[in-house]
PDB file of N, CA and C in Angstrom:
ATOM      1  N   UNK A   1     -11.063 258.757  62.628  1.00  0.00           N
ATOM      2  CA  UNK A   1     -11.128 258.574  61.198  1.00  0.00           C
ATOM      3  C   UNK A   1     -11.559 257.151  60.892  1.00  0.00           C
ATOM      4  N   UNK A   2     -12.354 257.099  59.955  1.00  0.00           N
ATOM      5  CA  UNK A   2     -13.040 255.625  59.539  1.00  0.00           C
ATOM      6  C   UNK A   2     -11.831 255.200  58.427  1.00  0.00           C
ATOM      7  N   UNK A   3     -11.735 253.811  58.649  1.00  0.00           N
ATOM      8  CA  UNK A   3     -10.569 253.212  57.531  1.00  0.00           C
ATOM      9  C   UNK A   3     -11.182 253.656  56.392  1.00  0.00           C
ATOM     10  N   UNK A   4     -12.166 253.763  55.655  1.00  0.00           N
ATOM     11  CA  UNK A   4     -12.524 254.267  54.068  1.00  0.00           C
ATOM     12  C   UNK A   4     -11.911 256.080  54.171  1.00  0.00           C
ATOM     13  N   UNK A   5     -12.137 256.305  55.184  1.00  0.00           N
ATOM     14  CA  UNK A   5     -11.543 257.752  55.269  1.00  0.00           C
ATOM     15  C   UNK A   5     -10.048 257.517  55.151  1.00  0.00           C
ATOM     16  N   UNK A   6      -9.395 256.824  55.477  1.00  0.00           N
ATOM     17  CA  UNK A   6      -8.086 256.549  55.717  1.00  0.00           C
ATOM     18  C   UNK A   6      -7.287 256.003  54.534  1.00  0.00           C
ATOM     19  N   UNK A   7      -8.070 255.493  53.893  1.00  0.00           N
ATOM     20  CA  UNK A   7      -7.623 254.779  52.567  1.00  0.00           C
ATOM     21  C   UNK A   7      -7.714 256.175  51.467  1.00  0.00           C
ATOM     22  N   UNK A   8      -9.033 257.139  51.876  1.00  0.00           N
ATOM     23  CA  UNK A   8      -9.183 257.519  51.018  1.00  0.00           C
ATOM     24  C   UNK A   8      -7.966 259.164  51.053  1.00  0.00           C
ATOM     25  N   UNK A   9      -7.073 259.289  51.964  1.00  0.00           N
ATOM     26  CA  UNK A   9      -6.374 260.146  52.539  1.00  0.00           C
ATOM     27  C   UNK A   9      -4.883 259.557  51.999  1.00  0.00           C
ATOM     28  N   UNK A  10      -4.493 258.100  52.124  1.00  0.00           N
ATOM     29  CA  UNK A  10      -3.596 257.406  51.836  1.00  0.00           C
ATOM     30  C   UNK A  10      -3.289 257.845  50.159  1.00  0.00           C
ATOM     31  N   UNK A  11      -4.821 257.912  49.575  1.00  0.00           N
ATOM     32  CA  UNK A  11      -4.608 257.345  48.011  1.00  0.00           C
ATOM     33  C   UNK A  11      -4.188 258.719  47.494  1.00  0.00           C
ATOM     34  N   UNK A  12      -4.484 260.080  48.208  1.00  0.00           N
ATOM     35  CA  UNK A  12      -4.333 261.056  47.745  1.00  0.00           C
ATOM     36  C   UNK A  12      -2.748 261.804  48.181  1.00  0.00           C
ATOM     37  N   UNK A  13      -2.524 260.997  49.185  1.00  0.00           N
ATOM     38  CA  UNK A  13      -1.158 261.157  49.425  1.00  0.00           C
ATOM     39  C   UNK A  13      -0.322 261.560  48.447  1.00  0.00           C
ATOM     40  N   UNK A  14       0.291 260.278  47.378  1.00  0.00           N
ATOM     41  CA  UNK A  14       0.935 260.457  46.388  1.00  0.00           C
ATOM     42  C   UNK A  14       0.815 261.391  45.782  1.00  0.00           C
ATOM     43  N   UNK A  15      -0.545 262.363  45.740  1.00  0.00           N
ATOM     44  CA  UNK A  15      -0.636 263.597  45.066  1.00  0.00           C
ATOM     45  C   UNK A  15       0.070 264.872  45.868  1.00  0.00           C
ATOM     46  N   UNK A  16      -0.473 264.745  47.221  1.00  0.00           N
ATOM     47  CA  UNK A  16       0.166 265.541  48.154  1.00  0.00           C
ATOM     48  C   UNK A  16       1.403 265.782  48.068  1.00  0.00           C
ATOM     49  N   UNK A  17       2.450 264.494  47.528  1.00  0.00           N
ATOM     50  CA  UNK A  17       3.969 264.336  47.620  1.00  0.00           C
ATOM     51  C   UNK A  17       4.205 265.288  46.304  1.00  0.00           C
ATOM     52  N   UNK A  18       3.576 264.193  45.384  1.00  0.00           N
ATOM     53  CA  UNK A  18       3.744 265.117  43.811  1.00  0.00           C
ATOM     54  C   UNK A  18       3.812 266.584  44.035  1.00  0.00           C
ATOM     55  N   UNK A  19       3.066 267.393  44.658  1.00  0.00           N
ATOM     56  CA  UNK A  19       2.832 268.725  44.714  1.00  0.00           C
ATOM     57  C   UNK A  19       4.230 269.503  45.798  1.00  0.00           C
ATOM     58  N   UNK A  20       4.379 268.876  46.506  1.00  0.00           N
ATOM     59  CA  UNK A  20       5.727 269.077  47.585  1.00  0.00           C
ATOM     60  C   UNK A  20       7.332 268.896  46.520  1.00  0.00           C
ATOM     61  N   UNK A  21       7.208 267.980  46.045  1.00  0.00           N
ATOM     62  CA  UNK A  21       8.123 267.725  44.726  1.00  0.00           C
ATOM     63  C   UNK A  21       8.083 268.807  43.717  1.00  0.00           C
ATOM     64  N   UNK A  22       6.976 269.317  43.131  1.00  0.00           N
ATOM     65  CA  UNK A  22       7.318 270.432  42.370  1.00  0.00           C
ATOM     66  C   UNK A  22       7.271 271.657  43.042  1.00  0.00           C
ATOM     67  N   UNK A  23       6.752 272.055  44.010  1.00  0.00           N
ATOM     68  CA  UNK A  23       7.129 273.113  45.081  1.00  0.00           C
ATOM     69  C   UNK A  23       8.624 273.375  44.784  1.00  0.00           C
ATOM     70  N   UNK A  24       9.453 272.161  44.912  1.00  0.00           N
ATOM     71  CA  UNK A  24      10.817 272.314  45.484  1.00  0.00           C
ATOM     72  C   UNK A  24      11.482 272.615  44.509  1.00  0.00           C
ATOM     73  N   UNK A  25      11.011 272.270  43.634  1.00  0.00           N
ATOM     74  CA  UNK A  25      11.552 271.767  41.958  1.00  0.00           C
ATOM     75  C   UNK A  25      11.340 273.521  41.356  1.00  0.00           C
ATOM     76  N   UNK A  26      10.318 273.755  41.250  1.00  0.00           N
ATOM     77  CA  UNK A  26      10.066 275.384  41.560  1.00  0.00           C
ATOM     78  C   UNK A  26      10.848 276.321  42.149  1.00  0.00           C
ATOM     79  N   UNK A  27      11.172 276.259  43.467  1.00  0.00           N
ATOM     80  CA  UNK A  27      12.278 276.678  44.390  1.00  0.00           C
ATOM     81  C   UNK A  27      13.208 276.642  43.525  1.00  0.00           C
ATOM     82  N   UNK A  28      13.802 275.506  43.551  1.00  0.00           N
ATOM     83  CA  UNK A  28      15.210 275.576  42.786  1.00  0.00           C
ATOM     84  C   UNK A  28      15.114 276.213  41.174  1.00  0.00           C
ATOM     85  N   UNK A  29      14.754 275.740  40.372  1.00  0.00           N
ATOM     86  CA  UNK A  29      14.388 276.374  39.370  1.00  0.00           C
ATOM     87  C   UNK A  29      14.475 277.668  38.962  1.00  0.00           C
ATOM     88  N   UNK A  30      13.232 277.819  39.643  1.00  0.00           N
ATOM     89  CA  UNK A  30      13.463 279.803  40.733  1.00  0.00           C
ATOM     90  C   UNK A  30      14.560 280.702  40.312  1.00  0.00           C
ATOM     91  N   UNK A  31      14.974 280.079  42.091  1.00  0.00           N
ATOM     92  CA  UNK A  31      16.315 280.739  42.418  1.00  0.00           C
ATOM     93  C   UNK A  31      17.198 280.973  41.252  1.00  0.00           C
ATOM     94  N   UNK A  32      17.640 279.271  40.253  1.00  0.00           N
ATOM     95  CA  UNK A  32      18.376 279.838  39.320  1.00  0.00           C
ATOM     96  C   UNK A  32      18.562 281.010  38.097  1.00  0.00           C
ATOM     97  N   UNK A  33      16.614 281.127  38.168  1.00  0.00           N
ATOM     98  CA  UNK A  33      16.491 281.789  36.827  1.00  0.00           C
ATOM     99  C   UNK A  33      16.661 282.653  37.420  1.00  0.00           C
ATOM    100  N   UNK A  34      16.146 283.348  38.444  1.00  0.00           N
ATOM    101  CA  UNK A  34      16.057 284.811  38.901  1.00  0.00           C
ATOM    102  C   UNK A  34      17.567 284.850  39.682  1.00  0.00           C
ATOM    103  N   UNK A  35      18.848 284.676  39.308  1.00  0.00           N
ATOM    104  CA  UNK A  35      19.652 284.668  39.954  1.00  0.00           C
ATOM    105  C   UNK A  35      20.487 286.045  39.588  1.00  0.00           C
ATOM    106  N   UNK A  36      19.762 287.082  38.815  1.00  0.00           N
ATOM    107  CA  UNK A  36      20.346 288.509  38.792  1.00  0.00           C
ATOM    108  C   UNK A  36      19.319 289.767  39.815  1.00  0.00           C
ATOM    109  N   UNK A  37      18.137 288.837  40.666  1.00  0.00           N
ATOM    110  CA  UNK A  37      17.100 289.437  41.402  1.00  0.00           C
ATOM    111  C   UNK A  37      18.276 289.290  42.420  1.00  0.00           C
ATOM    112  N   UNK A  38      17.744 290.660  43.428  1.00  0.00           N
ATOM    113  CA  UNK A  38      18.189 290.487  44.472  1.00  0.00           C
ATOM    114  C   UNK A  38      17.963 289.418  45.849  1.00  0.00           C
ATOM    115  N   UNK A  39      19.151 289.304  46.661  1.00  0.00           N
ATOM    116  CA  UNK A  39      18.762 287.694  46.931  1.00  0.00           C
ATOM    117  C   UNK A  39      18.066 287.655  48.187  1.00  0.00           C
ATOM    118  N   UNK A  40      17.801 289.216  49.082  1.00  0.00           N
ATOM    119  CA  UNK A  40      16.668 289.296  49.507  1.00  0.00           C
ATOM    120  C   UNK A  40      15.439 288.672  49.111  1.00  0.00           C
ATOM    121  N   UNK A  41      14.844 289.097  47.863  1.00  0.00           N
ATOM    122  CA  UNK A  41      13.988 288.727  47.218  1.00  0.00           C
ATOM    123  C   UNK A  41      13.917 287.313  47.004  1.00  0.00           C
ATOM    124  N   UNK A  42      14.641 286.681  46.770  1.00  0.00           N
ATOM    125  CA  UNK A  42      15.030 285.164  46.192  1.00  0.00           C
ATOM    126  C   UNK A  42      14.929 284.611  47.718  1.00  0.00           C
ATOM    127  N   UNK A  43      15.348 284.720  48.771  1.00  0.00           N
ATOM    128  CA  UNK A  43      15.471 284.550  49.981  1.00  0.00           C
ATOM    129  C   UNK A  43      13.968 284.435  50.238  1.00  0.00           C
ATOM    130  N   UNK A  44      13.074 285.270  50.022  1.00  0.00           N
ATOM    131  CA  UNK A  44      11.830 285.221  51.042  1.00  0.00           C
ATOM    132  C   UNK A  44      10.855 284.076  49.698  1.00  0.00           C
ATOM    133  N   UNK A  45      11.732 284.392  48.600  1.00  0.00           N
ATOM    134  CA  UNK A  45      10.373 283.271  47.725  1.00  0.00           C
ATOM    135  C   UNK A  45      10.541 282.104  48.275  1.00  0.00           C
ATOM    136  N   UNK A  46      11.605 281.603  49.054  1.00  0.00           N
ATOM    137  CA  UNK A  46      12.145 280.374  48.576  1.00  0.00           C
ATOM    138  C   UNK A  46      11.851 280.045  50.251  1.00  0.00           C
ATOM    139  N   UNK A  47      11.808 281.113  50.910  1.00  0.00           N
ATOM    140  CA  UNK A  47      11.104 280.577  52.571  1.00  0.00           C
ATOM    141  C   UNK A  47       9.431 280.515  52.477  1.00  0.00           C
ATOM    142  N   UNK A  48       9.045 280.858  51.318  1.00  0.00           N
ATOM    143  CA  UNK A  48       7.397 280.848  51.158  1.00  0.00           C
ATOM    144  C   UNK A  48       6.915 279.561  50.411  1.00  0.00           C
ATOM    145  N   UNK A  49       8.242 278.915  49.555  1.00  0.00           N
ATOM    146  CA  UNK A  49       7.702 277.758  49.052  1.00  0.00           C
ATOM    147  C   UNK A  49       8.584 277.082  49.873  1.00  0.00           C
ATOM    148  N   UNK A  50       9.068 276.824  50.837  1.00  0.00           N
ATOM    149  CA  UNK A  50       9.496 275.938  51.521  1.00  0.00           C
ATOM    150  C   UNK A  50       8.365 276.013  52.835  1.00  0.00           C
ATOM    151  N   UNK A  51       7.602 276.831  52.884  1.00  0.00           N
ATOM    152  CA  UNK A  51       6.224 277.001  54.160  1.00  0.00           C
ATOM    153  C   UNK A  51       5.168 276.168  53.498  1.00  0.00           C
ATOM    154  N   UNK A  52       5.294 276.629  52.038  1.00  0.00           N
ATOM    155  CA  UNK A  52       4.251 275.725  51.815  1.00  0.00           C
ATOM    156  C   UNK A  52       4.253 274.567  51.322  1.00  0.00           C
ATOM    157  N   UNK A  53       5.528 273.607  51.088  1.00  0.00           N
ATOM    158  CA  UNK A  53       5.450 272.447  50.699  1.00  0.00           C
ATOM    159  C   UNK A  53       6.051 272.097  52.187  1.00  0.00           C
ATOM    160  N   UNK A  54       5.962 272.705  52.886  1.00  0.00           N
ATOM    161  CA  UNK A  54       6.001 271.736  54.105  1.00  0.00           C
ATOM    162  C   UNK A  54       4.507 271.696  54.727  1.00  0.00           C
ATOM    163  N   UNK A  55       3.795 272.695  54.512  1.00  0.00           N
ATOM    164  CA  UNK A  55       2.107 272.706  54.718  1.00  0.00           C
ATOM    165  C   UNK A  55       1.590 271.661  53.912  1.00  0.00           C
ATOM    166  N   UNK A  56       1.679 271.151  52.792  1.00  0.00           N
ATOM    167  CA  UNK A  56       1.525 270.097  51.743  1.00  0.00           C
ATOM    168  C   UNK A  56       1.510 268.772  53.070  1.00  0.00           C
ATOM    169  N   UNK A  57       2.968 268.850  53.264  1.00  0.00           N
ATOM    170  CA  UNK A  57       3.822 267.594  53.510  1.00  0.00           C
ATOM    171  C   UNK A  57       3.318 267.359  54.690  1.00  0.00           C
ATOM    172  N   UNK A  58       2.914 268.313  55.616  1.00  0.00           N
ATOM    173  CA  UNK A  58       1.962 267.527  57.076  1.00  0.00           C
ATOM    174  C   UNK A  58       0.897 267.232  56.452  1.00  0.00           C
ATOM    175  N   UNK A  59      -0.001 267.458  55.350  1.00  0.00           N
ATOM    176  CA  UNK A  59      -0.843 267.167  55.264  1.00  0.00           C
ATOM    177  C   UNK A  59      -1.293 265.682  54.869  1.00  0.00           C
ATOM    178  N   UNK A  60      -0.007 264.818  55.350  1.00  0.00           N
ATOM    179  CA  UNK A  60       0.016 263.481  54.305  1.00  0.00           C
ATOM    180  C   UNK A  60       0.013 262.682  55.535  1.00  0.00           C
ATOM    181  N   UNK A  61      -0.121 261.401  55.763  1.00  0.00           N
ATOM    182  CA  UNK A  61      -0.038 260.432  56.813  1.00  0.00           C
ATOM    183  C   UNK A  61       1.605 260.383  57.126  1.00  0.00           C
ATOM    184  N   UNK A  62       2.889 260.359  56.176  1.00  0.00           N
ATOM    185  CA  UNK A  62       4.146 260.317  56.798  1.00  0.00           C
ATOM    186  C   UNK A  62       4.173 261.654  57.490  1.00  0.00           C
ATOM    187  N   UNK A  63       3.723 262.965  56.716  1.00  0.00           N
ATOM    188  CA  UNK A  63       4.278 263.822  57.855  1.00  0.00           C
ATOM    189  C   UNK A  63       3.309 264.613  58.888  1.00  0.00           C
ATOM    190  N   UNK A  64       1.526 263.848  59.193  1.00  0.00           N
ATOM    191  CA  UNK A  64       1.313 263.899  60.370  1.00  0.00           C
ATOM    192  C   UNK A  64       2.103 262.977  61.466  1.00  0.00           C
ATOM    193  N   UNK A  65       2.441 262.104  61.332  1.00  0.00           N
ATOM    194  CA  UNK A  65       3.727 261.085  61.845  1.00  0.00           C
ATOM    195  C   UNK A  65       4.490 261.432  62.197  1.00  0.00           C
ATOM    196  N   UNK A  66       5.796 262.034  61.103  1.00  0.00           N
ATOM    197  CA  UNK A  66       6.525 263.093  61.486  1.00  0.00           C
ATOM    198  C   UNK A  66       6.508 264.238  62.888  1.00  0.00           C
ATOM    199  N   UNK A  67       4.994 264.704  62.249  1.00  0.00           N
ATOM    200  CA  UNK A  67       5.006 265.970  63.290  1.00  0.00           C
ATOM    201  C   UNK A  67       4.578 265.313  64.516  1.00  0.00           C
ATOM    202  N   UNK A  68       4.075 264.263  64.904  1.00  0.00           N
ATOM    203  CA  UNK A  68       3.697 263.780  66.302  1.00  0.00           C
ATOM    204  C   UNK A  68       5.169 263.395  66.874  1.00  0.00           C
ATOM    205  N   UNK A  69       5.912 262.715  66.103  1.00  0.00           N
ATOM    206  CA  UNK A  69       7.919 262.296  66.719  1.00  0.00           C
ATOM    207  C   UNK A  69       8.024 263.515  66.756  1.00  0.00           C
ATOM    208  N   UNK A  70       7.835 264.728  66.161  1.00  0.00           N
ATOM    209  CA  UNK A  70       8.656 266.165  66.477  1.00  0.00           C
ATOM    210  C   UNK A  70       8.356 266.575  68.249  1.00  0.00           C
ATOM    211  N   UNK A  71       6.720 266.227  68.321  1.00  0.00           N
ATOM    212  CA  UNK A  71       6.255 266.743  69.212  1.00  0.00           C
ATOM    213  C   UNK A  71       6.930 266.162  70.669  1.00  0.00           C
ATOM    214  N   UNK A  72       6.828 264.991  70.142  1.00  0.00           N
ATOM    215  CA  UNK A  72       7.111 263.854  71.138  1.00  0.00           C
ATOM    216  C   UNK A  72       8.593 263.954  71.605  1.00  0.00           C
ATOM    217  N   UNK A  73       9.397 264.069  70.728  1.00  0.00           N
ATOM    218  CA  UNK A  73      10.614 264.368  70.692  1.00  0.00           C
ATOM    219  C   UNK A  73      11.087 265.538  71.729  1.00  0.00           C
ATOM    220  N   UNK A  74      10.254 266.924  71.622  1.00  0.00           N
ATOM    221  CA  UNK A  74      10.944 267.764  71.923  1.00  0.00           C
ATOM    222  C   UNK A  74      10.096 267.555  73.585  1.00  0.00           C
ATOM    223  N   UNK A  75       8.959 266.756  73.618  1.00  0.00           N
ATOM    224  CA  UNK A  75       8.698 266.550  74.750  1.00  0.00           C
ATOM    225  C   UNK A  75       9.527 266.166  76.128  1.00  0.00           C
ATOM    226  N   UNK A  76      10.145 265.229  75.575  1.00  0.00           N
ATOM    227  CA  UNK A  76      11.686 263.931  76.091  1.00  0.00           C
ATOM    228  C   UNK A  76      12.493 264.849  76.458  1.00  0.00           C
ATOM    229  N   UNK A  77      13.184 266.204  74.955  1.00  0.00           N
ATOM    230  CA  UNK A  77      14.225 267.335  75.768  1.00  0.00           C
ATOM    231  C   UNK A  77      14.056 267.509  76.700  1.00  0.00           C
ATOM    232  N   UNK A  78      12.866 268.299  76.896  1.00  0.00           N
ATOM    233  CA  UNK A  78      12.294 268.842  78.032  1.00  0.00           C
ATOM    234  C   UNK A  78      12.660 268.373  79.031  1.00  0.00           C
ATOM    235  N   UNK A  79      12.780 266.815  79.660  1.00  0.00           N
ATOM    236  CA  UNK A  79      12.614 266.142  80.436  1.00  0.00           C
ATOM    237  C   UNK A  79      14.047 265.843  80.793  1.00  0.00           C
ATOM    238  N   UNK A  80      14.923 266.089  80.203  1.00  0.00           N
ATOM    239  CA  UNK A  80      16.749 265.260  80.022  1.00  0.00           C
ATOM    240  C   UNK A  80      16.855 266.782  80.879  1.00  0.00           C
ATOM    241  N   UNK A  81      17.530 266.170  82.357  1.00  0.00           N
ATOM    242  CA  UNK A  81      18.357 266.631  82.981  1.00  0.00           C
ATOM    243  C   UNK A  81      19.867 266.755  82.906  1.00  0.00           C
ATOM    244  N   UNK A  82      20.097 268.405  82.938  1.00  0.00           N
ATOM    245  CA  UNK A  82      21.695 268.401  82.431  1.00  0.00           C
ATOM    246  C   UNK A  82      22.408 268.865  83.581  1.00  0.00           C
ATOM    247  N   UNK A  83      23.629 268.424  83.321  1.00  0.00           N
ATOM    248  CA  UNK A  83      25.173 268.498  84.210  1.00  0.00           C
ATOM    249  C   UNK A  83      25.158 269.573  84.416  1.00  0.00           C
ATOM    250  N   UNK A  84      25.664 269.957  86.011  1.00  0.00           N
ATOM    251  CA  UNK A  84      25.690 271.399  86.183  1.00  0.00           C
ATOM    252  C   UNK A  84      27.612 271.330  85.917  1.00  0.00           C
ATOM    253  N   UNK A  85      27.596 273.195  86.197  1.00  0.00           N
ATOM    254  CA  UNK A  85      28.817 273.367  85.456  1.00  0.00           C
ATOM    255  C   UNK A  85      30.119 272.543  85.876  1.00  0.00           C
ATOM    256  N   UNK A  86      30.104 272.309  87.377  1.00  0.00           N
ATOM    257  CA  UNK A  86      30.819 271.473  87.954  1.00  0.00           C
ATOM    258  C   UNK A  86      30.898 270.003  87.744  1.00  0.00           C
ATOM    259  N   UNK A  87      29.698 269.283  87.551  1.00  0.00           N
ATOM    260  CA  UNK A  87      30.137 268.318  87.190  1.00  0.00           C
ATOM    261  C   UNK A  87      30.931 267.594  85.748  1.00  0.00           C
ATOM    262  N   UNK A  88      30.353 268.545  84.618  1.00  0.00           N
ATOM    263  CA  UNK A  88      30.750 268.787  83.723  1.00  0.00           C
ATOM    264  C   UNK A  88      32.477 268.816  83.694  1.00  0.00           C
ATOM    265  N   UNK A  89      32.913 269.571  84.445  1.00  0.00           N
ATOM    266  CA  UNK A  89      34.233 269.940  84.444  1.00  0.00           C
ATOM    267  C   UNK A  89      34.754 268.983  84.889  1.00  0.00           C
ATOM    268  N   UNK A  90      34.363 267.920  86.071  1.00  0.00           N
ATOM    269  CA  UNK A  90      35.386 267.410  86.971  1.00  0.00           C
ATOM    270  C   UNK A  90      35.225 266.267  85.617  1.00  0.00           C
ATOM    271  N   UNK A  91      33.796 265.920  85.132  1.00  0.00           N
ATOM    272  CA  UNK A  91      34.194 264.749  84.148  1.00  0.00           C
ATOM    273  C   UNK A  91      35.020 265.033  82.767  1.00  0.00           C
ATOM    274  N   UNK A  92      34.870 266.117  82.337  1.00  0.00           N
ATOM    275  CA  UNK A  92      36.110 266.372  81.650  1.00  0.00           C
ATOM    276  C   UNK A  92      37.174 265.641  81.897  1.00  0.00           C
ATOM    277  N   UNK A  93      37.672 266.650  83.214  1.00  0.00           N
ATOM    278  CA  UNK A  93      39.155 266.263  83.872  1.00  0.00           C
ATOM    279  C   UNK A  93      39.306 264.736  83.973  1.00  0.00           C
ATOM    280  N   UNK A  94      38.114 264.210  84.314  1.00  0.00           N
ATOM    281  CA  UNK A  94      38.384 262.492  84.233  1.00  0.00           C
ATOM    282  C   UNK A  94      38.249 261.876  83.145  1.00  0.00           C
ATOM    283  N   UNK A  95      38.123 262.276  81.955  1.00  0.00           N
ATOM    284  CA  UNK A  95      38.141 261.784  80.678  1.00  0.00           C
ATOM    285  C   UNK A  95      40.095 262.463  80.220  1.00  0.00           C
ATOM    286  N   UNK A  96      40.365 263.844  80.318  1.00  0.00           N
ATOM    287  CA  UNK A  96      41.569 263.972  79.971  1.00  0.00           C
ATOM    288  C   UNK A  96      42.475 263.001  80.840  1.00  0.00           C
ATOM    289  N   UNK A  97      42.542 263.165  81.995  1.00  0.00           N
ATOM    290  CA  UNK A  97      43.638 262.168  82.567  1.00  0.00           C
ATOM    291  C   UNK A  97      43.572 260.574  82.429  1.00  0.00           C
ATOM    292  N   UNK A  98      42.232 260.137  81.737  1.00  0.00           N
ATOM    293  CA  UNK A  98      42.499 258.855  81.337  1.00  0.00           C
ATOM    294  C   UNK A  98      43.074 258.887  80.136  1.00  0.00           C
ATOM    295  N   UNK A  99      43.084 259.774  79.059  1.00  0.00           N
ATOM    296  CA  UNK A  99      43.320 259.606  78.023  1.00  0.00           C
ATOM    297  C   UNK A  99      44.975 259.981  77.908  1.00  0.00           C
ATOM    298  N   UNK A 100      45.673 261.231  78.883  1.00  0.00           N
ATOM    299  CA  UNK A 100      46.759 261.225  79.140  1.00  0.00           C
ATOM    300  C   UNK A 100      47.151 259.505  79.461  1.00  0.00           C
ATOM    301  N   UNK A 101      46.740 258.761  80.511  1.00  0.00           N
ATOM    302  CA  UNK A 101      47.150 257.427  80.977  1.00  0.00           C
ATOM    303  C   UNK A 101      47.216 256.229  79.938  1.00  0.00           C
ATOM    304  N   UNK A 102      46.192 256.478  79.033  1.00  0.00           N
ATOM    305  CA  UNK A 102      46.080 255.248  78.112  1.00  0.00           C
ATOM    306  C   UNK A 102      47.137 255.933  77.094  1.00  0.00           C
ATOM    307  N   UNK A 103      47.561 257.183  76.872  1.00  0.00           N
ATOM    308  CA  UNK A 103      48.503 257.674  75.868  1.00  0.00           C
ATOM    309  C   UNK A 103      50.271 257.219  76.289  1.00  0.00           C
ATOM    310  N   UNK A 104      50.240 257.566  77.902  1.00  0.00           N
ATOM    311  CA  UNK A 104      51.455 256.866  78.444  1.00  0.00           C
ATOM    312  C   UNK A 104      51.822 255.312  78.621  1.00  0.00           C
ATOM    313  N   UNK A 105      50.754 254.521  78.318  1.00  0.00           N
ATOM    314  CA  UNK A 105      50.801 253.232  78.327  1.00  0.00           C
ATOM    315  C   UNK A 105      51.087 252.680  76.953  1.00  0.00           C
ATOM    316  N   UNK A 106      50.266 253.455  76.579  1.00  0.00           N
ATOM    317  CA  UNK A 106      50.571 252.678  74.829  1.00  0.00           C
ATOM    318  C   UNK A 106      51.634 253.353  74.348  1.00  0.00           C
ATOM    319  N   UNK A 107      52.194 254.451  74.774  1.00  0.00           N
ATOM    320  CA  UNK A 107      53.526 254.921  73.879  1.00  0.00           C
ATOM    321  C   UNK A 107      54.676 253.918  74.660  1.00  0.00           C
ATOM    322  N   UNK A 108      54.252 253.547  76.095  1.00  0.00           N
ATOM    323  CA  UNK A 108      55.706 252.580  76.646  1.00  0.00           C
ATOM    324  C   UNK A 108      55.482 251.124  76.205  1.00  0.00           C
ATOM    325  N   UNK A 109      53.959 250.730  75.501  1.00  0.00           N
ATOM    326  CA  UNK A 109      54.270 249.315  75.592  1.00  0.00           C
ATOM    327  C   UNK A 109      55.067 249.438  73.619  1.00  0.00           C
ATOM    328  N   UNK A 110      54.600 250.610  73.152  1.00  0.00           N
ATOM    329  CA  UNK A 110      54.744 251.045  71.563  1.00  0.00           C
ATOM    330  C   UNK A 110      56.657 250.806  71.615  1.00  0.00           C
ATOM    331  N   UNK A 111      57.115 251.190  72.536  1.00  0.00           N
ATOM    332  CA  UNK A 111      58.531 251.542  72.769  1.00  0.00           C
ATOM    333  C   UNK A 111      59.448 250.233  73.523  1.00  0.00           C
ATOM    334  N   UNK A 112      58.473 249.556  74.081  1.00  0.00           N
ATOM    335  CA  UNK A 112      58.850 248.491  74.431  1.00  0.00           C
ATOM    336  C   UNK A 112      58.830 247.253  73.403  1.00  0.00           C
ATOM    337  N   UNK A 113      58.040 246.694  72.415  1.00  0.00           N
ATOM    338  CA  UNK A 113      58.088 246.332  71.583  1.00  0.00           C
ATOM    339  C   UNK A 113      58.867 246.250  69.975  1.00  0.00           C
ATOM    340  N   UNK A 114      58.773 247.742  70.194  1.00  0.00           N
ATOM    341  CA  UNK A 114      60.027 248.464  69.453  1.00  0.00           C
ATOM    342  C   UNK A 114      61.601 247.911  69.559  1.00  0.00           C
ATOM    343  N   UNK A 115      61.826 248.028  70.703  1.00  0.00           N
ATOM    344  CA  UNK A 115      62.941 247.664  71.224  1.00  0.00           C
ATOM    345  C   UNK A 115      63.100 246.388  71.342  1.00  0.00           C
ATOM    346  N   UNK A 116      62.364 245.697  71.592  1.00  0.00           N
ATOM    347  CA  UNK A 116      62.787 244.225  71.363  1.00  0.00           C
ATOM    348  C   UNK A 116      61.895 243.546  70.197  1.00  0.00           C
ATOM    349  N   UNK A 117      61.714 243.986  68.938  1.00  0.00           N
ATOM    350  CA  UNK A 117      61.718 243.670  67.432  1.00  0.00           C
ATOM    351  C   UNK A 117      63.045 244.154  67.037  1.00  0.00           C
ATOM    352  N   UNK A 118      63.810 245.379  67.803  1.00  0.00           N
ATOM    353  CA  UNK A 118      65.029 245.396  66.774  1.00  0.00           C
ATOM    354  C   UNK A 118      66.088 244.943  67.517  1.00  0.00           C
ATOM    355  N   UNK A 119      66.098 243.991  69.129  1.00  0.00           N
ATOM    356  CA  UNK A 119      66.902 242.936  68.828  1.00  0.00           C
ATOM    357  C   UNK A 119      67.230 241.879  68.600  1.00  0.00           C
ATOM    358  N   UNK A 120      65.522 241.393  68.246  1.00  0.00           N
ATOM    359  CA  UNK A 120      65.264 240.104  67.722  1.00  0.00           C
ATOM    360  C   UNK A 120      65.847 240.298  66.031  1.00  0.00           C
ATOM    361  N   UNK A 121      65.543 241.732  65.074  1.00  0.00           N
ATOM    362  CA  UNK A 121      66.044 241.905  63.941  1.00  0.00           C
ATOM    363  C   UNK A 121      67.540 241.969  63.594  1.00  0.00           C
ATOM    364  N   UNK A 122      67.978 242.746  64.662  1.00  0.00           N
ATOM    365  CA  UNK A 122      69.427 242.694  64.461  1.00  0.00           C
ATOM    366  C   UNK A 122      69.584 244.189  64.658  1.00  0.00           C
TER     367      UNK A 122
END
């Protein structure tokens, strides 16, 4: 894309948004008036203007952007190696028994303190 192309994509943006804005504004609107239609019906209008103000909304420089982090994003999942079931478990178990340990420590130092504030109090 040539920067005059780019500027000239930028400037129309704001229109792009405008139109995604009353899409939605529509949607809602909608839904309320037709809220004695069945909601089947209300259901599929409202997934057809949400298709198309999201068709709007890639069409703008934030959400070709957007959709490249989506892409990119789910690329990375892909790639994140996960815990098999075993390890999973044993780190569990080593997260509960620390938290049992830090619970037995702080309730004896909780009890120890206790006890000697009330015979420093009286």
């Amino acid at each position: 894309m040539t920067p005059k192309t780019e500027a000239q994509d930028s400037r129309f943006d704001l229109f792009k948004w405008l139109a995604v804005v009353v899409l939605v504004v529509v949607g809602v609107v909608g839904n309320q008036y037709y809220s004695a239609s069945p909601i089947l019906y209300r259901v599929l209008a409202l997934l057809a203007l949400a298709a198309a103000a999201g068709f709007v909304a890639l069409q703008t420089a934030k959400g070709k952007s957007f959709f490249a982090l989506a892409k990119e994003a789910r690329t990375e999942i892909r790639k994140v190696v996960w815990p098999t079931r075993q390890e999973t478990m044993q780190t569990t178990l080593i997260v509960v028994v620390v938290v049992l340990v830090m619970a037995l420590l702080l309730w004896g130092l909780d009890s120890l303190l206790g006890w000697a504030v009330s015979l420093i109090v009286g």
